[in-house]
Protein backbone atom coordinates (compact mmCIF):
# COMPACT_ATOMS: atom_id res chain seq x y z
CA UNK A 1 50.74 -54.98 13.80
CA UNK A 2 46.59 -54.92 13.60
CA UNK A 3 46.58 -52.16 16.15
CA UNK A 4 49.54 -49.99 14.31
CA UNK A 5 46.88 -50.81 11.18
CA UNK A 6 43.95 -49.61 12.58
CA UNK A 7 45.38 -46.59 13.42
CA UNK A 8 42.45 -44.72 11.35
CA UNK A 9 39.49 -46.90 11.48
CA UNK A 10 39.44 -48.03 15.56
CA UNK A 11 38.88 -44.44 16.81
CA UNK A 12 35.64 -43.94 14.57
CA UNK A 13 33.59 -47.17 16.66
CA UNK A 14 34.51 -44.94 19.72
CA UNK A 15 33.16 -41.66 19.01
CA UNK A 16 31.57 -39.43 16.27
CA UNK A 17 33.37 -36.52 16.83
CA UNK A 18 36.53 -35.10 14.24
CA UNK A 19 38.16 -33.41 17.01
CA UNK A 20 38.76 -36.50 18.71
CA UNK A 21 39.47 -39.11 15.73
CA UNK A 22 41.94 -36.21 15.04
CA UNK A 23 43.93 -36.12 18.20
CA UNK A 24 43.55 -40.11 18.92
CA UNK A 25 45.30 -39.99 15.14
CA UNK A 26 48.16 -38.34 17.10
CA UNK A 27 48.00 -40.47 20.35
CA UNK A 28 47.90 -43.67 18.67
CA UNK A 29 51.66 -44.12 18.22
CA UNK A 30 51.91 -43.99 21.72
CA UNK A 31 49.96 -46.83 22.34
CA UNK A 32 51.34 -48.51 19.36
CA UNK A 33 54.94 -48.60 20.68
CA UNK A 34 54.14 -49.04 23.97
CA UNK A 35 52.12 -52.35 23.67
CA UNK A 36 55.33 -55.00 23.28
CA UNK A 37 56.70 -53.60 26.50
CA UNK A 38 53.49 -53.40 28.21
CA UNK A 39 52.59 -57.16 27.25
CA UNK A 40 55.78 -58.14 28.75
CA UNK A 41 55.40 -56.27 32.09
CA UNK A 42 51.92 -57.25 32.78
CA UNK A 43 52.77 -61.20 31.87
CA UNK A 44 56.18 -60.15 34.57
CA UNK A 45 53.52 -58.73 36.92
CA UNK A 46 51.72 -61.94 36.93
CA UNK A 47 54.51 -64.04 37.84
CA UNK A 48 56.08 -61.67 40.89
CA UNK A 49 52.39 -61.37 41.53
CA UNK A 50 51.89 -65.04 42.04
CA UNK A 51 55.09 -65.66 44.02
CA UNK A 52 53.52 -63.32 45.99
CA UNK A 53 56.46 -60.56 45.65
CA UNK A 54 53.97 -57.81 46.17
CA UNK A 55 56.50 -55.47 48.57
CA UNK A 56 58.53 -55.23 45.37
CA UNK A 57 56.02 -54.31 42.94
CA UNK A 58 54.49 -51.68 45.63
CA UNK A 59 57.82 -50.09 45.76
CA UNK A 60 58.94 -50.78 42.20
CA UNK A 61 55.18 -48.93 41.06
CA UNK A 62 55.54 -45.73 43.85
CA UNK A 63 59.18 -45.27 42.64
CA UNK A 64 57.98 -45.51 38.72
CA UNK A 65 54.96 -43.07 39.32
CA UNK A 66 56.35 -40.62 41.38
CA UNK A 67 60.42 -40.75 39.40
CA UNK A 68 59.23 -40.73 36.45
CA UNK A 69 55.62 -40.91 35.27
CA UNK A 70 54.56 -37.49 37.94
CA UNK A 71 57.79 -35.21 36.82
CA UNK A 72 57.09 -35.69 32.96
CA UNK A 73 53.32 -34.92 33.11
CA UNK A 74 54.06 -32.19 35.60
CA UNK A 75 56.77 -31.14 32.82
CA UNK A 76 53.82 -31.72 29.99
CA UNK A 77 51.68 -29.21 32.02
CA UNK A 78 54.86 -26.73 32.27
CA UNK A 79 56.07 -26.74 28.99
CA UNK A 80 52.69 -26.75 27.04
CA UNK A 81 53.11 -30.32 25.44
CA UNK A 82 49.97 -31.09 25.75
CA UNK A 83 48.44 -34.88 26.02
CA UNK A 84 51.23 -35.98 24.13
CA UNK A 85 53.14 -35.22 27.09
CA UNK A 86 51.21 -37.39 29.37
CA UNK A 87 51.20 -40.06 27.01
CA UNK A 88 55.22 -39.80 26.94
CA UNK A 89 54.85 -39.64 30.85
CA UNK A 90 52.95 -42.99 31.09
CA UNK A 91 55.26 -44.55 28.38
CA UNK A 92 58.20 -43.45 30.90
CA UNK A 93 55.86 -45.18 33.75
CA UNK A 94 55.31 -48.18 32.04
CA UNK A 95 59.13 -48.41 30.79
CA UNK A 96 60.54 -47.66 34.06
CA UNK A 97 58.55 -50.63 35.52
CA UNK A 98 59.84 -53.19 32.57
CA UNK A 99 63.58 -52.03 33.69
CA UNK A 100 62.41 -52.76 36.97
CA UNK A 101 60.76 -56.27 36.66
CA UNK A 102 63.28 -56.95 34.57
CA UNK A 103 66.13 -56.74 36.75
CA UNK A 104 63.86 -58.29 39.63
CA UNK A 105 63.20 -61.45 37.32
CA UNK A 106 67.12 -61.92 36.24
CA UNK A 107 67.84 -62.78 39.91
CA UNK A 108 66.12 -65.36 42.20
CA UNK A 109 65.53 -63.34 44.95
CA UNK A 110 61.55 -63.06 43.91
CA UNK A 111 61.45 -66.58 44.05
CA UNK A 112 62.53 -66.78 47.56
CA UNK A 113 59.66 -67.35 50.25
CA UNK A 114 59.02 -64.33 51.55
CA UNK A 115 61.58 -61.61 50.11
C-alpha cells in the first residue's frame, strides 16, 4: 500500500531528471502489482532453497525465462511496446515461477531427501 502511495514522490530521491520521473510514473504499476506475488515466491524460494531442492528451481527458472519472460520481451522489441513490455515480460517471469513453486510446494516431493 506505501509503495502503490509513493508512486510520485519515490522516483524524485532517485534521479533529477523529468524524463525519467515521467516514465517510472508509468512503470510503477508494474512493480506495484507484482510485489504480493513476488514476496510469496522469494519466501517459496527460501524454503525449496533450504531443503536443498535446487534441480527444481534450476529447471523451474530456465523454463520461466526462456517460456515466458524471453518470448514477451522479444515480442516488446517486435511490436514496439516499449519498456512496458519488458516489465509485462518479467511480471510473466516472476508469475510463471509462483505457478511453479506453487504446485512444487502443494506436494511433498520437495521435502523428500534428495528429489
Amino acid at each position: 500500500m506505501a509503495l502503490a502511495a509513493g508512486w510520485h514522490v519515490l522516483p524524485g530521491a532517485f534521479t533529477s531528471s523529468p524524463a525519467v520521473r515521467h516514465q517510472a510514473s508509468h512503470l510503477w504499476w508494474f512493480l506495484v502489482a507484482m510485489q504480493p506475488a513476488a514476496g510469496v515466491l522469494f519466501a517459496l524460494d527460501g524454503v525449496l532453497l533450504g531443503a536443498g531442492d535446487v534441480a527444481f528451481m534450476r529447471t523451474l527458472t530456465l523454463a520461466a525465462a526462456l517460456g515466458v519472460f524471453v518470448p514477451l520481451t522479444v515480442a516488446a522489441y517486435l511490436d514496439g511496446w516499449g519498456i512496458a513490455g519488458v516489465w509485462g515480460g518479467l511480471s510473466g517471469f516472476v508469475l510463471a515461477r509462483l505457478v511453479g513453486v506453487l504446485a512444487r510446494v502443494a506436494g511433498t516431493r520437495w521435502a523428500l531427501p534428495g528429489t
